[in-house]
C-alpha atoms as a PDB file:
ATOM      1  CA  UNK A   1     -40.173  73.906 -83.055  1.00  0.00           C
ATOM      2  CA  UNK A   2     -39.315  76.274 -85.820  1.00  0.00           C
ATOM      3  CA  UNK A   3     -36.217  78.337 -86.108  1.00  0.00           C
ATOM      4  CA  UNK A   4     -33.857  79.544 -89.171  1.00  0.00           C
ATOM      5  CA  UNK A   5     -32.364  76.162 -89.859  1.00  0.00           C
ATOM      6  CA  UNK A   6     -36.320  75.165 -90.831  1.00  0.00           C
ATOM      7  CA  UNK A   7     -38.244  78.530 -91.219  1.00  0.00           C
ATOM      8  CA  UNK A   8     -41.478  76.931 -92.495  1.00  0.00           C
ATOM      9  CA  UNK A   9     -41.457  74.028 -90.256  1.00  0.00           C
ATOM     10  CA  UNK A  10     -45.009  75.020 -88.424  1.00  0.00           C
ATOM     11  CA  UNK A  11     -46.688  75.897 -91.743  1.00  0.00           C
ATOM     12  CA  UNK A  12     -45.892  72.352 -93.061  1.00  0.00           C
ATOM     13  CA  UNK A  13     -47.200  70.581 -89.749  1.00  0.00           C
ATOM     14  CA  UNK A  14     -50.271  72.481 -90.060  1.00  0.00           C
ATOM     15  CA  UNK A  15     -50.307  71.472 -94.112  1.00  0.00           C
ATOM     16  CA  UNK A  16     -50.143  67.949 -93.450  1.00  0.00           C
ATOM     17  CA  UNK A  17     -52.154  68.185 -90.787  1.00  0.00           C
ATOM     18  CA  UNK A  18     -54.933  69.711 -92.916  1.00  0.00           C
ATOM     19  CA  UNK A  19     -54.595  67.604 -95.464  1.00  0.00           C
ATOM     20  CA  UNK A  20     -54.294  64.107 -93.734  1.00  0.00           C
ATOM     21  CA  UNK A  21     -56.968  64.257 -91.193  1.00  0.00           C
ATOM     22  CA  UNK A  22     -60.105  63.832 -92.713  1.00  0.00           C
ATOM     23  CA  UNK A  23     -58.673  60.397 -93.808  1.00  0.00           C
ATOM     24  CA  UNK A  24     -57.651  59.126 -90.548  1.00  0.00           C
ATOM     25  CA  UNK A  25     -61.098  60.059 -88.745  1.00  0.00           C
ATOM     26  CA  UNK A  26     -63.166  58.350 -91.744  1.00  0.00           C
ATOM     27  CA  UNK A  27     -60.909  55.071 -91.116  1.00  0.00           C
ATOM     28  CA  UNK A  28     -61.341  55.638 -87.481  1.00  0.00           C
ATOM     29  CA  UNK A  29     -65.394  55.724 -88.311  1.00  0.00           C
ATOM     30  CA  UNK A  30     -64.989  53.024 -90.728  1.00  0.00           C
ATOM     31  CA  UNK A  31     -63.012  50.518 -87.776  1.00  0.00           C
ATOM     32  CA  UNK A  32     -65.649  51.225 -85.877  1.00  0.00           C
ATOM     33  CA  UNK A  33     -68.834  50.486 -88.057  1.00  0.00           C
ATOM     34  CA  UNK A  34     -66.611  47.118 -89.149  1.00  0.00           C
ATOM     35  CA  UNK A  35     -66.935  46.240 -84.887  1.00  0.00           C
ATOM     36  CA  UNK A  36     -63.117  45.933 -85.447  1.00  0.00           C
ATOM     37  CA  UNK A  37     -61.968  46.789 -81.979  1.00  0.00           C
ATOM     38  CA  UNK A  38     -57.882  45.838 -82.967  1.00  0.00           C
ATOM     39  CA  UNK A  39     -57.951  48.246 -86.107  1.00  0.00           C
ATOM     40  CA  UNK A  40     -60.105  51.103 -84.057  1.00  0.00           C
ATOM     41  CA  UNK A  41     -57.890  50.995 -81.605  1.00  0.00           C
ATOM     42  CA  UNK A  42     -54.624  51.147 -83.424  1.00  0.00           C
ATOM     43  CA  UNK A  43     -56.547  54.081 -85.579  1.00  0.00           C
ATOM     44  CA  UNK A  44     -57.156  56.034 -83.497  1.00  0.00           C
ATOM     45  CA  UNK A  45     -53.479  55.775 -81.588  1.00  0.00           C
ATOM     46  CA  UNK A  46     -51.906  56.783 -84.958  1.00  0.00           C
ATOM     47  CA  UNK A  47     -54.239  59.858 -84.776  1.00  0.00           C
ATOM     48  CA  UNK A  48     -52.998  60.632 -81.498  1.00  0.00           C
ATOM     49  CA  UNK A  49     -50.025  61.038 -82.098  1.00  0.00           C
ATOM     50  CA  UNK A  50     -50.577  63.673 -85.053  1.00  0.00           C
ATOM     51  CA  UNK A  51     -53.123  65.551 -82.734  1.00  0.00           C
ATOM     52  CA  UNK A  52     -49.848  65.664 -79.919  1.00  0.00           C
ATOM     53  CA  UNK A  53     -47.671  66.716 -82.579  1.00  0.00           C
ATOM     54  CA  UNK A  54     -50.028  69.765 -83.560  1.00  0.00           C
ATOM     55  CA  UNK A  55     -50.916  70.823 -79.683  1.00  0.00           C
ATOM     56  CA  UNK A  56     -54.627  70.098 -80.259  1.00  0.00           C
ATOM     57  CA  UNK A  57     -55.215  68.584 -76.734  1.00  0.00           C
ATOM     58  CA  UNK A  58     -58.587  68.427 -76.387  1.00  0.00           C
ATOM     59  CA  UNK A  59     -58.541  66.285 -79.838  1.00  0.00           C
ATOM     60  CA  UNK A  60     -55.835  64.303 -78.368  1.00  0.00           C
ATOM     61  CA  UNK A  61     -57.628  63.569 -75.282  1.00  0.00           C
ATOM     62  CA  UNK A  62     -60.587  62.058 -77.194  1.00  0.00           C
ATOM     63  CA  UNK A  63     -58.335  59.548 -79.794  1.00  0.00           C
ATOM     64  CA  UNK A  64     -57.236  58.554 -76.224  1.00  0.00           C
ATOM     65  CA  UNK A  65     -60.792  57.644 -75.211  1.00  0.00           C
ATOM     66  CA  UNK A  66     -61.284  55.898 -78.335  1.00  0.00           C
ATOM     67  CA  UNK A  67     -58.124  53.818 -77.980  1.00  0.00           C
ATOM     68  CA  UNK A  68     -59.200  53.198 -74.335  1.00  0.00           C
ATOM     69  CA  UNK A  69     -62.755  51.714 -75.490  1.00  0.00           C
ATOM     70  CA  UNK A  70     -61.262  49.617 -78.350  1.00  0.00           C
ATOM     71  CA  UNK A  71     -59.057  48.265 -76.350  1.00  0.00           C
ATOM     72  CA  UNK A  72     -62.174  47.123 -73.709  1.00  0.00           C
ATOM     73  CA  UNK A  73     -64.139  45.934 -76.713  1.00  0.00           C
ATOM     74  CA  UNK A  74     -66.429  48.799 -75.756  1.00  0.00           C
ATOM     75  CA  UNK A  75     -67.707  49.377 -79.239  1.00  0.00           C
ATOM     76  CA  UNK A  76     -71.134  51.192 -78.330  1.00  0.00           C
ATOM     77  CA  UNK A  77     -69.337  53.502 -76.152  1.00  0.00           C
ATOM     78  CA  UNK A  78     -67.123  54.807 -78.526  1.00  0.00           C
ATOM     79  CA  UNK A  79     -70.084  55.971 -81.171  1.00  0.00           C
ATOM     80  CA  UNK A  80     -70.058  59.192 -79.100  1.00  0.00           C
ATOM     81  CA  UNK A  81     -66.422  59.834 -79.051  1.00  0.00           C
ATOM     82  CA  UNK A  82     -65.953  59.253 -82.733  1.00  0.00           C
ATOM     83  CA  UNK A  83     -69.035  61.641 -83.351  1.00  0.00           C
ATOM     84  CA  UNK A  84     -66.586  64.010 -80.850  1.00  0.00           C
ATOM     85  CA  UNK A  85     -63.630  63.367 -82.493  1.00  0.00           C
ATOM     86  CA  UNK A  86     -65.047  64.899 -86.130  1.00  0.00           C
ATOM     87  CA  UNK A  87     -66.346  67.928 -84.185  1.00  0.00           C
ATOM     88  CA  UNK A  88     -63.221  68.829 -82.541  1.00  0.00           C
ATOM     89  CA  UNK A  89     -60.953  68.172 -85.969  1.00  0.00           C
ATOM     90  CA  UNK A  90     -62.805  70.854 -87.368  1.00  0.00           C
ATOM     91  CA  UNK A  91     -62.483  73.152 -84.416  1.00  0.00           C
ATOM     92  CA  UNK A  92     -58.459  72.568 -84.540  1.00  0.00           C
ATOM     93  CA  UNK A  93     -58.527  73.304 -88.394  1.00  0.00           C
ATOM     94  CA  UNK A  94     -59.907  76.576 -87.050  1.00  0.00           C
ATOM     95  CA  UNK A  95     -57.252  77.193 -84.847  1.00  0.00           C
ATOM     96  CA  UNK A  96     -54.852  76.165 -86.855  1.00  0.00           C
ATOM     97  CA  UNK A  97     -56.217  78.107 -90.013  1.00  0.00           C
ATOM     98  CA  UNK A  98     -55.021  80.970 -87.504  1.00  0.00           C
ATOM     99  CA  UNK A  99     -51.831  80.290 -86.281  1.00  0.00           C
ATOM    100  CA  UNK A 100     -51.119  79.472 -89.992  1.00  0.00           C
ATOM    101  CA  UNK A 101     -51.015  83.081 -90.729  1.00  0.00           C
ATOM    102  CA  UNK A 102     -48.093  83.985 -88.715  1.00  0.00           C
ATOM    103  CA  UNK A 103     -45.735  81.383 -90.116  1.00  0.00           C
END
């Protein structure tokens, strides 16, 4: 992704990552305590796509799950994942508070 034409290209991604985040899984949390299946799932599709953008898979994979229940009106179901989705953000800010350092 980075190269000499955008030498600080990673540390931004990371940046906005960092900073954005914690806003899009409270709005997730907040769709789903509103039982607004539409707005949960479109949440937590936008969120996907900043986890893919990152590389943070295993976040990735549960914003997918979410999506997936939303979309099945499976409200109850996706308590757990949303619970799973704040644990792995801050395991990715981990990560990516180390691959920070080398860019």
């Amino acid at each position: 992704m980075q190269d000499d034409s955008q030498p600080s290209l990673v540390r931004e991604l990371i940046d906005m990552f960092e900073s954005d985040s914690a806003s899009h899984v409270q709005r997730i949390a907040d769709a789903h305590a509103r039982s607004d299946a539409p707005a949960l799932r479109t949440l937590a599709h936008r969120f996907l796509s900043a986890t893919q953008n990152i590389g943070a898979l295993r976040l990735s994979a549960v914003c997918a799950e979410i999506e997936s229940l939303a979309r099945q009106d499976r409200l109850d179901e996706a308590r757990a994942q949303i619970q799973e989705l704040a644990r792995e953000r801050e395991l990715a800010l981990g990560a990516l508070a180390a691959l920070r350092l080398r860019y």
